[in-house]
Protein backbone atom coordinates (compact mmCIF):
# COMPACT_ATOMS: atom_id res chain seq x y z
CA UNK A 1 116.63 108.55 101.05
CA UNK A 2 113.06 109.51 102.18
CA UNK A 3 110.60 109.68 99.89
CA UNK A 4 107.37 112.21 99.49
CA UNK A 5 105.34 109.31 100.35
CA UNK A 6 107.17 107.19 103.08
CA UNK A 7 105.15 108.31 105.93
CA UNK A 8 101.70 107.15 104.47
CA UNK A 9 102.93 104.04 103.86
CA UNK A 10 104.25 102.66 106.90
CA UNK A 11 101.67 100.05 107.92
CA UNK A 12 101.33 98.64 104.20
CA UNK A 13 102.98 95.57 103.40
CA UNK A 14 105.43 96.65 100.91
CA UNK A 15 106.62 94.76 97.11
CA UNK A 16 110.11 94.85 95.75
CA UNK A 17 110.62 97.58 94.10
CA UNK A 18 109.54 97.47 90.35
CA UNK A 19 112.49 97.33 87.55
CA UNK A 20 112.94 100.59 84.85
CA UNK A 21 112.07 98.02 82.72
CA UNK A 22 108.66 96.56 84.06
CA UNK A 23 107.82 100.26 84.28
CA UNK A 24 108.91 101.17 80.77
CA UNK A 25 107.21 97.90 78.81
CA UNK A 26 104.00 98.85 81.27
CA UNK A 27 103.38 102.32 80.02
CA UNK A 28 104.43 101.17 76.67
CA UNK A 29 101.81 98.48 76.78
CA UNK A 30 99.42 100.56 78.41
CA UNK A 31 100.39 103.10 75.68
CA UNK A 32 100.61 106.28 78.67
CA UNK A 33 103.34 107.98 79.95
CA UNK A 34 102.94 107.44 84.44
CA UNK A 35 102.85 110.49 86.60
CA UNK A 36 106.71 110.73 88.18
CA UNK A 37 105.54 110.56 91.62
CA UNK A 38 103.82 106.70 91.24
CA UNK A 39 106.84 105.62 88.84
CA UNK A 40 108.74 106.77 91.94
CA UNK A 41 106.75 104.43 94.40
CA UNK A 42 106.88 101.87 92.12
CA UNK A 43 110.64 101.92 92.29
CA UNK A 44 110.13 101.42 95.79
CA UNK A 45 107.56 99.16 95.84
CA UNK A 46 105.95 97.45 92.78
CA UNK A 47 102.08 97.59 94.52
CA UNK A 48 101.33 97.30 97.91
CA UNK A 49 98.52 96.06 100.38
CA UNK A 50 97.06 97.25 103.80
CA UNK A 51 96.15 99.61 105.90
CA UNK A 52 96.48 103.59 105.47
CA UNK A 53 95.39 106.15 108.02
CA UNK A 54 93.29 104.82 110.74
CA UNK A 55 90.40 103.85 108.73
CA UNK A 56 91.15 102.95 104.99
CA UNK A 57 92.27 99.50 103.39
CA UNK A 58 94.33 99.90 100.22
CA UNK A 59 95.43 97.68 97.45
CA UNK A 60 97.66 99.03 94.62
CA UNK A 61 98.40 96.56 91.86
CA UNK A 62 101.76 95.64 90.50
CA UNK A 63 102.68 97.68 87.28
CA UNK A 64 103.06 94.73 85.11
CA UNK A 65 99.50 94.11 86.02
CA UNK A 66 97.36 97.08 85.04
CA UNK A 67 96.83 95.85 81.67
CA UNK A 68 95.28 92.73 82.33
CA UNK A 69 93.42 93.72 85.13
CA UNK A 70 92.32 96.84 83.41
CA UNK A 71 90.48 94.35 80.29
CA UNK A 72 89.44 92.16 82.65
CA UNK A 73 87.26 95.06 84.78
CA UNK A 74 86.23 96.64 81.20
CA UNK A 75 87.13 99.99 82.06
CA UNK A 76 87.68 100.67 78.07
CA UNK A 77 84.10 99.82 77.57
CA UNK A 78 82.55 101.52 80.90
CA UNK A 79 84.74 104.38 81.40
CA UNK A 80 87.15 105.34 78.36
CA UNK A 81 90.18 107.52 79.49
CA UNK A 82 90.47 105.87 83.09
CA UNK A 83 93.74 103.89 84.35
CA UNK A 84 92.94 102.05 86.97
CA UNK A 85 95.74 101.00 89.79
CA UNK A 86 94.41 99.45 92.76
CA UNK A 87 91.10 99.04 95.15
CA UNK A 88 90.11 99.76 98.72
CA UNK A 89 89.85 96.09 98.72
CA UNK A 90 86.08 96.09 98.37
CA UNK A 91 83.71 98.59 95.99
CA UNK A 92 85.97 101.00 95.06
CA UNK A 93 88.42 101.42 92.60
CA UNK A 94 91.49 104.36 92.52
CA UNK A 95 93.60 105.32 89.31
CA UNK A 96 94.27 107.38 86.64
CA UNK A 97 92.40 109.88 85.05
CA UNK A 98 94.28 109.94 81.86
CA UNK A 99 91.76 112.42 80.46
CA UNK A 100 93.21 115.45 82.49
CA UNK A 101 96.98 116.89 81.49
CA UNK A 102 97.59 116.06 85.10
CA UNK A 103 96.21 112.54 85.32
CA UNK A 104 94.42 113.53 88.35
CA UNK A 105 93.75 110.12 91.06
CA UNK A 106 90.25 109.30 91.03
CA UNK A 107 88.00 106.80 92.93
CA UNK A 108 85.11 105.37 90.89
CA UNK A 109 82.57 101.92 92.47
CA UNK A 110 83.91 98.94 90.39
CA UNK A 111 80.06 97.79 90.32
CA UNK A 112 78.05 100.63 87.68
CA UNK A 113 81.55 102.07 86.72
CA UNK A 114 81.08 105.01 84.57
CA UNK A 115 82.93 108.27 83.82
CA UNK A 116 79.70 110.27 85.48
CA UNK A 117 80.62 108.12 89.22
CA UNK A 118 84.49 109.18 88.90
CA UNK A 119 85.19 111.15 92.12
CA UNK A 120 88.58 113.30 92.13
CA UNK A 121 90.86 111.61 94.97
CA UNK A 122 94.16 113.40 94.92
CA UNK A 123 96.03 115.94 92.24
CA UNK A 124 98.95 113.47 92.06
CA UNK A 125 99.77 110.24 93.62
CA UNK A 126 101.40 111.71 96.82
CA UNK A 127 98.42 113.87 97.12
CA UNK A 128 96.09 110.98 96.83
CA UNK A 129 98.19 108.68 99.39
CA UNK A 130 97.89 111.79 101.64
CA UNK A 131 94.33 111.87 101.42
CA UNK A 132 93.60 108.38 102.40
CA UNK A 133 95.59 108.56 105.36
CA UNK A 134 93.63 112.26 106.39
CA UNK A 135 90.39 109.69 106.39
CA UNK A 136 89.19 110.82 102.87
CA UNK A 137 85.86 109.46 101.73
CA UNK A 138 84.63 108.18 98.45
């Protein structure tokens, strides 16, 4: 079955799929409930890595990483209310704004990370993946 999102990733090297249960003891960990549409690609792929479009890199981090990563990049301390879930690889962070009903994607530089650089990068995580792949810049 064909998901939303298959198309824009077809040149990134794909995980095994997460379990309900690496998904369930994330969000309970992380203490947020994950927009539908990235618990759905992470039931087809827990994180993946490559290229997207013709001219963007993209890393997305397994779910039963965010935590850790999360503390270890301080974004409690330099931008409260932010999830993050993967990189362009380089400066750039993507994830969650878990401020907005809609958790909105977001891009914000890992280096002087604060709530006042968080750019909007997609409604939901289908729109975000779509926007990448169109040759969206951050």
């Amino acid at each position: 079955m064909a998901n939303a999102f298959d198309k824009y990733l077809s040149s990134l090297e794909l995980n095994d799929p997460a379990s309900i249960d690496e998904i369930e003891n994330a969000e309970k960990t992380l203490e947020v409930t994950l927009p539908s549409s990235y618990k759905e690609f992470l039931r087809t792929s827990n994180g993946a890595e490559g290229d997207i479009g013709e001219n963007f890199y993209l890393m997305l981090w397994k779910v039963d990483e965010l935590a850790e990563l999360n503390e270890a990049y301080g974004v409690d301390e330099f931008a409260e209310g932010l999830l993050l879930i993967g990189s362009d690889g380089g400066d750039i962070a993507f994830g969650f704004d878990k401020r907005t009903a809609m958790m909105n994607i977001i891009a914000v530089p890992f280096i002087g990370m604060s709530l006042e650089e968080v750019k909007r990068a997609g409604g939901d995580f289908v729109d975000f993946l779509k926007n990448l792949y169109e040759g969206a810049e951050f």
